[in-house]
N, C-alpha and C. Protein backbone atom coordinates (compact mmCIF):
# COMPACT_ATOMS: atom_id res chain seq x y z
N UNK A 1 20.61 9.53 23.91
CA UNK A 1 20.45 10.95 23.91
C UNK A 1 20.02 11.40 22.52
N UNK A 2 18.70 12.10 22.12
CA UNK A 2 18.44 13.00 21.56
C UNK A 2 19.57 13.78 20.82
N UNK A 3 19.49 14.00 19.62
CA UNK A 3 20.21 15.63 18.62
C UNK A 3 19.02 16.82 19.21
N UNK A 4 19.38 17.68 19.27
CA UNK A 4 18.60 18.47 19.25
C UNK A 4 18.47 19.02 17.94
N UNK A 5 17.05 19.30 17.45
CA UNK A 5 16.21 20.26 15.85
C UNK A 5 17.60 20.90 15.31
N UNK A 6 18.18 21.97 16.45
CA UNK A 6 18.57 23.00 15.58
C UNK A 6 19.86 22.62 15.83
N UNK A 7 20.91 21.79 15.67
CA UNK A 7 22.46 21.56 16.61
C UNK A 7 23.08 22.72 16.45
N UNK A 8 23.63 23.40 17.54
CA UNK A 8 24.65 24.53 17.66
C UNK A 8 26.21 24.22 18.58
N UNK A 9 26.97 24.67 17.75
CA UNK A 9 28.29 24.57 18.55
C UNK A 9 29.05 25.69 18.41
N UNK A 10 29.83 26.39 18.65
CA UNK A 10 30.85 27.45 19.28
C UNK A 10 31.95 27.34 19.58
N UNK A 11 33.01 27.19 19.27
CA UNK A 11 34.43 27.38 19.83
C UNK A 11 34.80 28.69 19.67
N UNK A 12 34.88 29.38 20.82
CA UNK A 12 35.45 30.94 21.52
C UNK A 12 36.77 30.74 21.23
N UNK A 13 37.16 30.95 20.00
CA UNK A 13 38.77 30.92 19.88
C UNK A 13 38.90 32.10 19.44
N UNK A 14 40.61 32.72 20.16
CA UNK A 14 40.98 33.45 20.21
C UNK A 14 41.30 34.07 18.86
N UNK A 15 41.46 35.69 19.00
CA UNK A 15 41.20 36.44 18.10
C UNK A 15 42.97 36.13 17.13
N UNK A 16 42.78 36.20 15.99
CA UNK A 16 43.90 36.29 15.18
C UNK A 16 45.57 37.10 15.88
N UNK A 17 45.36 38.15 16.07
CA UNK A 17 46.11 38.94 17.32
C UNK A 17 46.94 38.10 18.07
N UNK A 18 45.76 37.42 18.69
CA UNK A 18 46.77 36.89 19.75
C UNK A 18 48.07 36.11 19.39
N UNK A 19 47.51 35.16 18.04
CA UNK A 19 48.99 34.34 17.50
C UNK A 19 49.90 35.24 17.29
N UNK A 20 49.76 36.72 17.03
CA UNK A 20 51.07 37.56 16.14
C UNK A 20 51.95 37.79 17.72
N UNK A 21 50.45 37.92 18.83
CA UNK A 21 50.89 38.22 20.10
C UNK A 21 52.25 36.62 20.68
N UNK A 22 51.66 35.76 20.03
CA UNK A 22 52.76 34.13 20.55
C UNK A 22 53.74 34.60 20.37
N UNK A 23 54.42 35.00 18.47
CA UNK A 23 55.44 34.94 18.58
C UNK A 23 56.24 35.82 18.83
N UNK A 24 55.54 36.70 19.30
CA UNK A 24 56.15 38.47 19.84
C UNK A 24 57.06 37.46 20.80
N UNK A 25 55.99 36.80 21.57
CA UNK A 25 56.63 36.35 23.16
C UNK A 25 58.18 35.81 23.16
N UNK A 26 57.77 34.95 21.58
CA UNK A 26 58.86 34.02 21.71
C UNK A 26 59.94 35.30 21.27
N UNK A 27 59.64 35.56 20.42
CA UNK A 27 60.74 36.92 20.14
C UNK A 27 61.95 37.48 21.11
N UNK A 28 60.72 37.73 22.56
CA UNK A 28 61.01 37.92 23.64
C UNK A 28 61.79 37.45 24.46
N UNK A 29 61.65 36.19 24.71
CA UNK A 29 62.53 34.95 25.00
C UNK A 29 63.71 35.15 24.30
N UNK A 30 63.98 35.10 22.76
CA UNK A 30 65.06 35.26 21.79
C UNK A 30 66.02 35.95 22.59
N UNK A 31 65.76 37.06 22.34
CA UNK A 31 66.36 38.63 22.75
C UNK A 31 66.61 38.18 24.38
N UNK A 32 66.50 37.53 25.31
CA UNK A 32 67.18 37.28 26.48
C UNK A 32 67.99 36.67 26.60
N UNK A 33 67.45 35.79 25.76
CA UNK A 33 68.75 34.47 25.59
C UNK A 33 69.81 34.77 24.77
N UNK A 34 69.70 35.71 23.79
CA UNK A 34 70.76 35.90 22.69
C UNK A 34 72.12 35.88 23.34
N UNK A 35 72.51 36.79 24.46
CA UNK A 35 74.12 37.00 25.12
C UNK A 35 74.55 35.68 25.39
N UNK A 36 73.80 34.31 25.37
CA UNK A 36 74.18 33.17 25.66
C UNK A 36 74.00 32.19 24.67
N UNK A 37 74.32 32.83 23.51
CA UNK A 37 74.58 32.32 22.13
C UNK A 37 73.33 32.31 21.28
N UNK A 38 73.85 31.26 20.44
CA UNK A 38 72.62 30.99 18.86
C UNK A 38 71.81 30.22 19.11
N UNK A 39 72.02 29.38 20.03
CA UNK A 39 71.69 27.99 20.40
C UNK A 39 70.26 28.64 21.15
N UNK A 40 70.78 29.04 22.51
CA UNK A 40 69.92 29.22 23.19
C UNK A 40 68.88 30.20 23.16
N UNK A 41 69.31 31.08 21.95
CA UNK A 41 68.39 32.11 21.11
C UNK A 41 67.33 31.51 20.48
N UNK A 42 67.82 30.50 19.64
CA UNK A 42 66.80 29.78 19.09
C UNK A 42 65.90 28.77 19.65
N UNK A 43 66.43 28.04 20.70
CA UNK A 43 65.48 27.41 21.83
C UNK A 43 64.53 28.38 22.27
N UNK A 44 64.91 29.54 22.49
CA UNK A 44 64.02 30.42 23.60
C UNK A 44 62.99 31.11 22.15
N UNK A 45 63.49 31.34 21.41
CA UNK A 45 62.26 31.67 20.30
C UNK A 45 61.51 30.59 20.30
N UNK A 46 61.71 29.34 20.22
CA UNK A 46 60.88 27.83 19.60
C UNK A 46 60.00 27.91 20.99
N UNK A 47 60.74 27.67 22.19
CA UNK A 47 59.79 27.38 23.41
C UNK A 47 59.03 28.66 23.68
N UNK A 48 59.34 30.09 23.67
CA UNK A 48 58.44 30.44 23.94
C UNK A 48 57.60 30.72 23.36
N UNK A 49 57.21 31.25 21.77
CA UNK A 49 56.50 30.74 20.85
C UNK A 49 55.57 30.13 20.92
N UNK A 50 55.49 28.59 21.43
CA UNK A 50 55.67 27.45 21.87
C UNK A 50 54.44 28.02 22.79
N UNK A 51 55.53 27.98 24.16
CA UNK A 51 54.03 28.40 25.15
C UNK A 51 53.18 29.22 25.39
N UNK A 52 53.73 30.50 24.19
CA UNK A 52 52.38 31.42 24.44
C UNK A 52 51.34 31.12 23.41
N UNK A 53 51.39 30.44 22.43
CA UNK A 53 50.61 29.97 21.61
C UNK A 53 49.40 28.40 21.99
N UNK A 54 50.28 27.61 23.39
CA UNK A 54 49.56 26.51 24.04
C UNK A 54 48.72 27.89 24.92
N UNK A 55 48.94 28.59 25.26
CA UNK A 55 48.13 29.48 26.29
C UNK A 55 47.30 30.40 25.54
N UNK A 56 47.09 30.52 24.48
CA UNK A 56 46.25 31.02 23.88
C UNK A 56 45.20 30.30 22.97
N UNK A 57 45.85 28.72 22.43
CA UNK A 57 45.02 27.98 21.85
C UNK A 57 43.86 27.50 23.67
N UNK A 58 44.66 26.94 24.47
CA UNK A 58 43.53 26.52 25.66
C UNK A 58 42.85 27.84 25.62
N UNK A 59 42.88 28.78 26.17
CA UNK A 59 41.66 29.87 26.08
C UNK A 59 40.78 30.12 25.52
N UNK A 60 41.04 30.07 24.20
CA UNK A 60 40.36 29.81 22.95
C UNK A 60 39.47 28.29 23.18
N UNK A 61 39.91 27.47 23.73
CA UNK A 61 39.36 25.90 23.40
C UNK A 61 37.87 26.16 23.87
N UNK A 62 37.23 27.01 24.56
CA UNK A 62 36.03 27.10 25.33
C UNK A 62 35.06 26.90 24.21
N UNK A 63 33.81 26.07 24.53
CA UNK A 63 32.89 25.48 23.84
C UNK A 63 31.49 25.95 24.38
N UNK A 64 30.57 26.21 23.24
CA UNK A 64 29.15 26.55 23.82
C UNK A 64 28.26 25.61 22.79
N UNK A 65 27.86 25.09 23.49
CA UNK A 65 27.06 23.52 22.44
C UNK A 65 25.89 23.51 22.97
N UNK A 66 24.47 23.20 21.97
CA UNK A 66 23.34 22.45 22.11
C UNK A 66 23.14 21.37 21.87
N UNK A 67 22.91 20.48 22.91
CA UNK A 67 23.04 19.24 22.66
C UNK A 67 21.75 18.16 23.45
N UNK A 68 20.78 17.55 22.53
CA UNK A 68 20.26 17.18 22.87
C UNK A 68 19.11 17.79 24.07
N UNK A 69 18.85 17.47 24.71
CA UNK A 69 17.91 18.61 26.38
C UNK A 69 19.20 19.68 26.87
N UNK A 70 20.23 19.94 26.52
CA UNK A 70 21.24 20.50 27.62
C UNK A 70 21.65 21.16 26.49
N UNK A 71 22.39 22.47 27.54
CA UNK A 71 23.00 23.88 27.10
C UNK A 71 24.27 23.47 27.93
N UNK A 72 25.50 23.27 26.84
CA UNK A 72 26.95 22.83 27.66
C UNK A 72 27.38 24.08 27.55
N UNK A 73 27.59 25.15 28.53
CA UNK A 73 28.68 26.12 27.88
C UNK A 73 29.94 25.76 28.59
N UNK A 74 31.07 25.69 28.51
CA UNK A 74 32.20 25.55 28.80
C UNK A 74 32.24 24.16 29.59
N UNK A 75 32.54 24.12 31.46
CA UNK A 75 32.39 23.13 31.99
C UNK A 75 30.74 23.43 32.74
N UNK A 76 29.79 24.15 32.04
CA UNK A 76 28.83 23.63 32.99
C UNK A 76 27.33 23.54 31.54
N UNK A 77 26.82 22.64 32.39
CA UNK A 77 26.04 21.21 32.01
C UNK A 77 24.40 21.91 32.67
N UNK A 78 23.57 22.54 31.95
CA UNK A 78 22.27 22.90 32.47
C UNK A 78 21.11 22.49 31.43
N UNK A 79 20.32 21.54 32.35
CA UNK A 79 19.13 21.19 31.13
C UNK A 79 18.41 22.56 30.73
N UNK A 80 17.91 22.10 29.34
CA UNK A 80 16.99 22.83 28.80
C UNK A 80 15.70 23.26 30.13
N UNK A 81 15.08 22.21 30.54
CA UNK A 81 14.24 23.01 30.99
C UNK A 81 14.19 23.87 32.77
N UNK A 82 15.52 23.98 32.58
CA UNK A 82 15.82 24.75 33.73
C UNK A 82 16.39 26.22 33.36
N UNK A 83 15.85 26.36 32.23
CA UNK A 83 16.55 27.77 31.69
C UNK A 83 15.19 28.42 30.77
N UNK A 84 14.71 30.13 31.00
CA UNK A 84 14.11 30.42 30.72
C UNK A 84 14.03 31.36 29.39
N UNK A 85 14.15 32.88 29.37
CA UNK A 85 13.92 33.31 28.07
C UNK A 85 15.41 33.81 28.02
N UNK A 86 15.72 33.82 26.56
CA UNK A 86 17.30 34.42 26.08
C UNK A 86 17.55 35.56 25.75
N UNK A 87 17.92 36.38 25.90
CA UNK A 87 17.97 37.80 25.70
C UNK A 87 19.95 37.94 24.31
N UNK A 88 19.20 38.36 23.43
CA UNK A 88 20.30 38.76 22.75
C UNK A 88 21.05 40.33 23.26
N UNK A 89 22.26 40.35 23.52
CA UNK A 89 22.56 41.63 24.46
C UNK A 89 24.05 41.92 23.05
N UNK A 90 23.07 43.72 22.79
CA UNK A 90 24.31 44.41 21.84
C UNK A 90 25.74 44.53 22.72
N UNK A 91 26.76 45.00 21.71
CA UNK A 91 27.54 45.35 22.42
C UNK A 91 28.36 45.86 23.90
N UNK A 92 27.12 47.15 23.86
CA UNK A 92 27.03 47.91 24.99
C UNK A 92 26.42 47.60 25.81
N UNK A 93 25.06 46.65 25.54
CA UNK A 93 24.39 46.22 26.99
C UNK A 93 25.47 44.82 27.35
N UNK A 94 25.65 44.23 26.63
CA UNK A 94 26.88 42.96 26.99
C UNK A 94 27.96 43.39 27.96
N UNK A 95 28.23 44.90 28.06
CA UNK A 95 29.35 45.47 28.84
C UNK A 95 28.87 45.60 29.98
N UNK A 96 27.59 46.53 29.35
CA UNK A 96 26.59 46.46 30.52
C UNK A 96 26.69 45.14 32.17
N UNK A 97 26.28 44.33 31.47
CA UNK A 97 25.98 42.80 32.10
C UNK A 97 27.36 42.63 32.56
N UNK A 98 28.23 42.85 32.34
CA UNK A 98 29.99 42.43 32.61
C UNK A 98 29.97 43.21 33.09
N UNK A 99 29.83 44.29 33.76
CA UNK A 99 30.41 45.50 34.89
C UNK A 99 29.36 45.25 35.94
N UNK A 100 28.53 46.65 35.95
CA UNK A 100 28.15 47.51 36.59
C UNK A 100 26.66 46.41 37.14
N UNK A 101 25.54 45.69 36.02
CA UNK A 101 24.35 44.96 35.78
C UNK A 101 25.07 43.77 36.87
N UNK A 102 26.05 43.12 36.44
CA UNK A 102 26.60 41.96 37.24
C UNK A 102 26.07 41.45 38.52
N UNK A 103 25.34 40.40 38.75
CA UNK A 103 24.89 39.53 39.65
C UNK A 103 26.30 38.59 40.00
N UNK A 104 26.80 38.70 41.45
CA UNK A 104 27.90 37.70 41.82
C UNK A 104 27.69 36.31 41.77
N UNK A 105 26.33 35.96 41.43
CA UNK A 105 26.13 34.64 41.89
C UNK A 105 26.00 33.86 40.15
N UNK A 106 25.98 34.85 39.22
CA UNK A 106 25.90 34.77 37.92
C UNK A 106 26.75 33.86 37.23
N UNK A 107 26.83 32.86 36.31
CA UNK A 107 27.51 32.02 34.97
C UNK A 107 28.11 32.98 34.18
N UNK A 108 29.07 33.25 34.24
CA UNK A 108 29.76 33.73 33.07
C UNK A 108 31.17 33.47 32.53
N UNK A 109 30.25 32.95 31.24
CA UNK A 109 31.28 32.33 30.03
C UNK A 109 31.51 33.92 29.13
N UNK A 110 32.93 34.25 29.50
CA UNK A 110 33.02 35.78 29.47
C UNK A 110 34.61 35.48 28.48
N UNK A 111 34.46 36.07 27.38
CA UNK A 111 35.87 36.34 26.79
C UNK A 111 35.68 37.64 26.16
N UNK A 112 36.34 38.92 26.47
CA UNK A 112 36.61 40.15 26.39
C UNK A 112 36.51 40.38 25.08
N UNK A 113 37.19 39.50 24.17
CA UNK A 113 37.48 39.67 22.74
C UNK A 113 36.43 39.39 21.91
N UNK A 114 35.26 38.92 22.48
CA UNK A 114 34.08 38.84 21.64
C UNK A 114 32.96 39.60 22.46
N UNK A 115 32.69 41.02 21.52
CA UNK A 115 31.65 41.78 21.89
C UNK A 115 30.08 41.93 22.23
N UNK A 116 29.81 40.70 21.68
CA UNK A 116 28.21 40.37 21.89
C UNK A 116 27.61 39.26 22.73
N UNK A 117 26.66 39.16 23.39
CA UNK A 117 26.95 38.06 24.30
C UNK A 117 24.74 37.61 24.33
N UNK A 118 24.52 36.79 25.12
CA UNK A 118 23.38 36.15 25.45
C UNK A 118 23.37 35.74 26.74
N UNK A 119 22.27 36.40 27.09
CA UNK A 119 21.99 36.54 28.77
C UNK A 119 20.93 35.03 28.54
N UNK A 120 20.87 34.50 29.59
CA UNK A 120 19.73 33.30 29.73
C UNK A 120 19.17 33.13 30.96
N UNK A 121 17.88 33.66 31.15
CA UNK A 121 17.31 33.57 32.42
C UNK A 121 17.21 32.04 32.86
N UNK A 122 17.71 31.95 34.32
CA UNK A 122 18.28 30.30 34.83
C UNK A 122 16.03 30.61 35.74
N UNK A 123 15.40 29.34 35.18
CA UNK A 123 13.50 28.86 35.87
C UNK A 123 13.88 28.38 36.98
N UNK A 124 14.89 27.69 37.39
CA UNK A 124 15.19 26.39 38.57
C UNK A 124 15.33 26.88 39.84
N UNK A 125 14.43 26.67 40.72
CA UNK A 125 14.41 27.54 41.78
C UNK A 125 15.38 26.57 42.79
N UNK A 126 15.85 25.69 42.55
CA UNK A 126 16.70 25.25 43.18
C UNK A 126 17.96 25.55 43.17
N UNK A 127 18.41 26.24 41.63
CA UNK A 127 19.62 26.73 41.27
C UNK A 127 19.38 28.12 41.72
N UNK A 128 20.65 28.83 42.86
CA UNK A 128 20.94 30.05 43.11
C UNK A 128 21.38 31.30 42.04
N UNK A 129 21.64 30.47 40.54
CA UNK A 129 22.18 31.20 39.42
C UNK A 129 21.37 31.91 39.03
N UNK A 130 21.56 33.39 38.81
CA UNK A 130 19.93 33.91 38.60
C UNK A 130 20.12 33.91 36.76
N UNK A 131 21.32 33.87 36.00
CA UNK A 131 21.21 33.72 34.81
C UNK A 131 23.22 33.09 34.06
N UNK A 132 22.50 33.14 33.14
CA UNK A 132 23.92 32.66 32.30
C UNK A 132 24.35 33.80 31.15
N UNK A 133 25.55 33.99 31.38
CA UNK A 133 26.11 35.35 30.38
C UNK A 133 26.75 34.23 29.82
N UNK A 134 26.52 34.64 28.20
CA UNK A 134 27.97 33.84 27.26
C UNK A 134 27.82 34.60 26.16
N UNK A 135 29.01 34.72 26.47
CA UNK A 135 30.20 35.67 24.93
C UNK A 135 29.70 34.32 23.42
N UNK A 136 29.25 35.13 22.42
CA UNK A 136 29.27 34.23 21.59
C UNK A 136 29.01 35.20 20.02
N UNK A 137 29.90 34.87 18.73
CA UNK A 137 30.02 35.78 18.04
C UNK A 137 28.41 35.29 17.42
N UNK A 138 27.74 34.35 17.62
CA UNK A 138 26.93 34.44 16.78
C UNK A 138 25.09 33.77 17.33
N UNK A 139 24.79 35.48 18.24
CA UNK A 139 23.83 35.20 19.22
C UNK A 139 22.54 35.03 18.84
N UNK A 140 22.51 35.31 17.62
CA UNK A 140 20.90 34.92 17.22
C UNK A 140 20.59 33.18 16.91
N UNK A 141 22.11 32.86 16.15
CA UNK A 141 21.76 31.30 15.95
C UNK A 141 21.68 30.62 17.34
N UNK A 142 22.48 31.20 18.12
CA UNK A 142 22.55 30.44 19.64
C UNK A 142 20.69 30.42 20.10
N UNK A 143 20.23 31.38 20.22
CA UNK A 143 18.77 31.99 20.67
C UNK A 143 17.84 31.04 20.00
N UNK A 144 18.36 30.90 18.76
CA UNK A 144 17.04 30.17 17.69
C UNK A 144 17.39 28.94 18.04
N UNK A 145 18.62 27.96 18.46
CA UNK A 145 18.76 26.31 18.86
C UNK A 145 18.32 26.29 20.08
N UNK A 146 18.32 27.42 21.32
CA UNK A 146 17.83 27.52 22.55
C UNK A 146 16.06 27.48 22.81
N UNK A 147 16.02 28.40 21.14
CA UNK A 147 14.08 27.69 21.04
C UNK A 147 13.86 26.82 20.14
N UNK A 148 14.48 26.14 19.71
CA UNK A 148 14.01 25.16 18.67
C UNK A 148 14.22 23.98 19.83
N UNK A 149 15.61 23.44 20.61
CA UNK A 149 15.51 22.40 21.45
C UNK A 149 14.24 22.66 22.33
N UNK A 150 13.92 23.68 23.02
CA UNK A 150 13.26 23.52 23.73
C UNK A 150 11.55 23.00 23.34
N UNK A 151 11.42 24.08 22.18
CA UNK A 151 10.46 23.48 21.65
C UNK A 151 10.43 21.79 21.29
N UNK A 152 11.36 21.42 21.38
CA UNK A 152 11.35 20.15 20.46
C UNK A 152 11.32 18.97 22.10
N UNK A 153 11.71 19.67 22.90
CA UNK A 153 12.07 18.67 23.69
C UNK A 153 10.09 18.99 25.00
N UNK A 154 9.11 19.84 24.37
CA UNK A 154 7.90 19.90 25.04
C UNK A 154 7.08 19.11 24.34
């Protein structure tokens, strides 16, 4: 397998927030458990802590990679040349595309907490997907590895 010209990668990890949001949780936990001592106060801070922070790092784990002929966003796997022009989408048209614009049959690598996103018209008339939405904080470099592989791979 090919590098592709321009290599791009992405990890959609979660916004700072959310960790202050973990140990609120565990906090939470604390304060239930407290009437049933120190012990179990402090277990319930550690574990829940604990699991709201595993549930926020997996969310976060989502990946958008150029790699070689293929556009990996998350779990799906689409060659380069089954994908047509990229549209960088501001804020508001990104909301746009997430509401009201929304095609049901549409790819979307969608995380709320990142405001800007890249539409990708799907060429493959075999694929029913009419495009790919992905949340990504940084849509122009995504756009420029989406034409540099492609270029590179004609």
């Amino acid at each position: 397998m090919q590098l592709s010209t321009a290599p791009y990668e992405e990890r959609l990890t979660a916004p700072r927030s959310w960790w202050l949001g973990s140990f609120l949780v565990g906090v939470s936990f604390a304060l239930v458990l407290l009437p049933f001592g120190t012990l179990p106060m402090l277990g319930g801070l550690a574990g829940g802590t604990a699991v709201a922070a595993v549930v926020a790092s997996s969310y976060g784990a989502v990946r958008i990679r150029v790699v070689g002929d293929s556009l990996i966003a998350g779990e799906a796997k689409v060659p380069l040349s089954a994908l047509g022009e990229a549209e960088i989408l501001d804020p508001a048209e990104a909301r746009a595309w997430r509401t009201h614009k929304a095609d049901v049959r549409a790819f979307l690598l969608l995380r709320a907490y990142i405001p800007r996103a890249v539409r990708v018209v799907v060429t493959d008339p075999e694929d029913p997907t009419p495009y790919l939405y992905l949340s990504t904080r940084e849509p122009e470099r995504l756009v420029e590895a989406l034409n540099a592989a492609k270029a590179a791979a004609a």
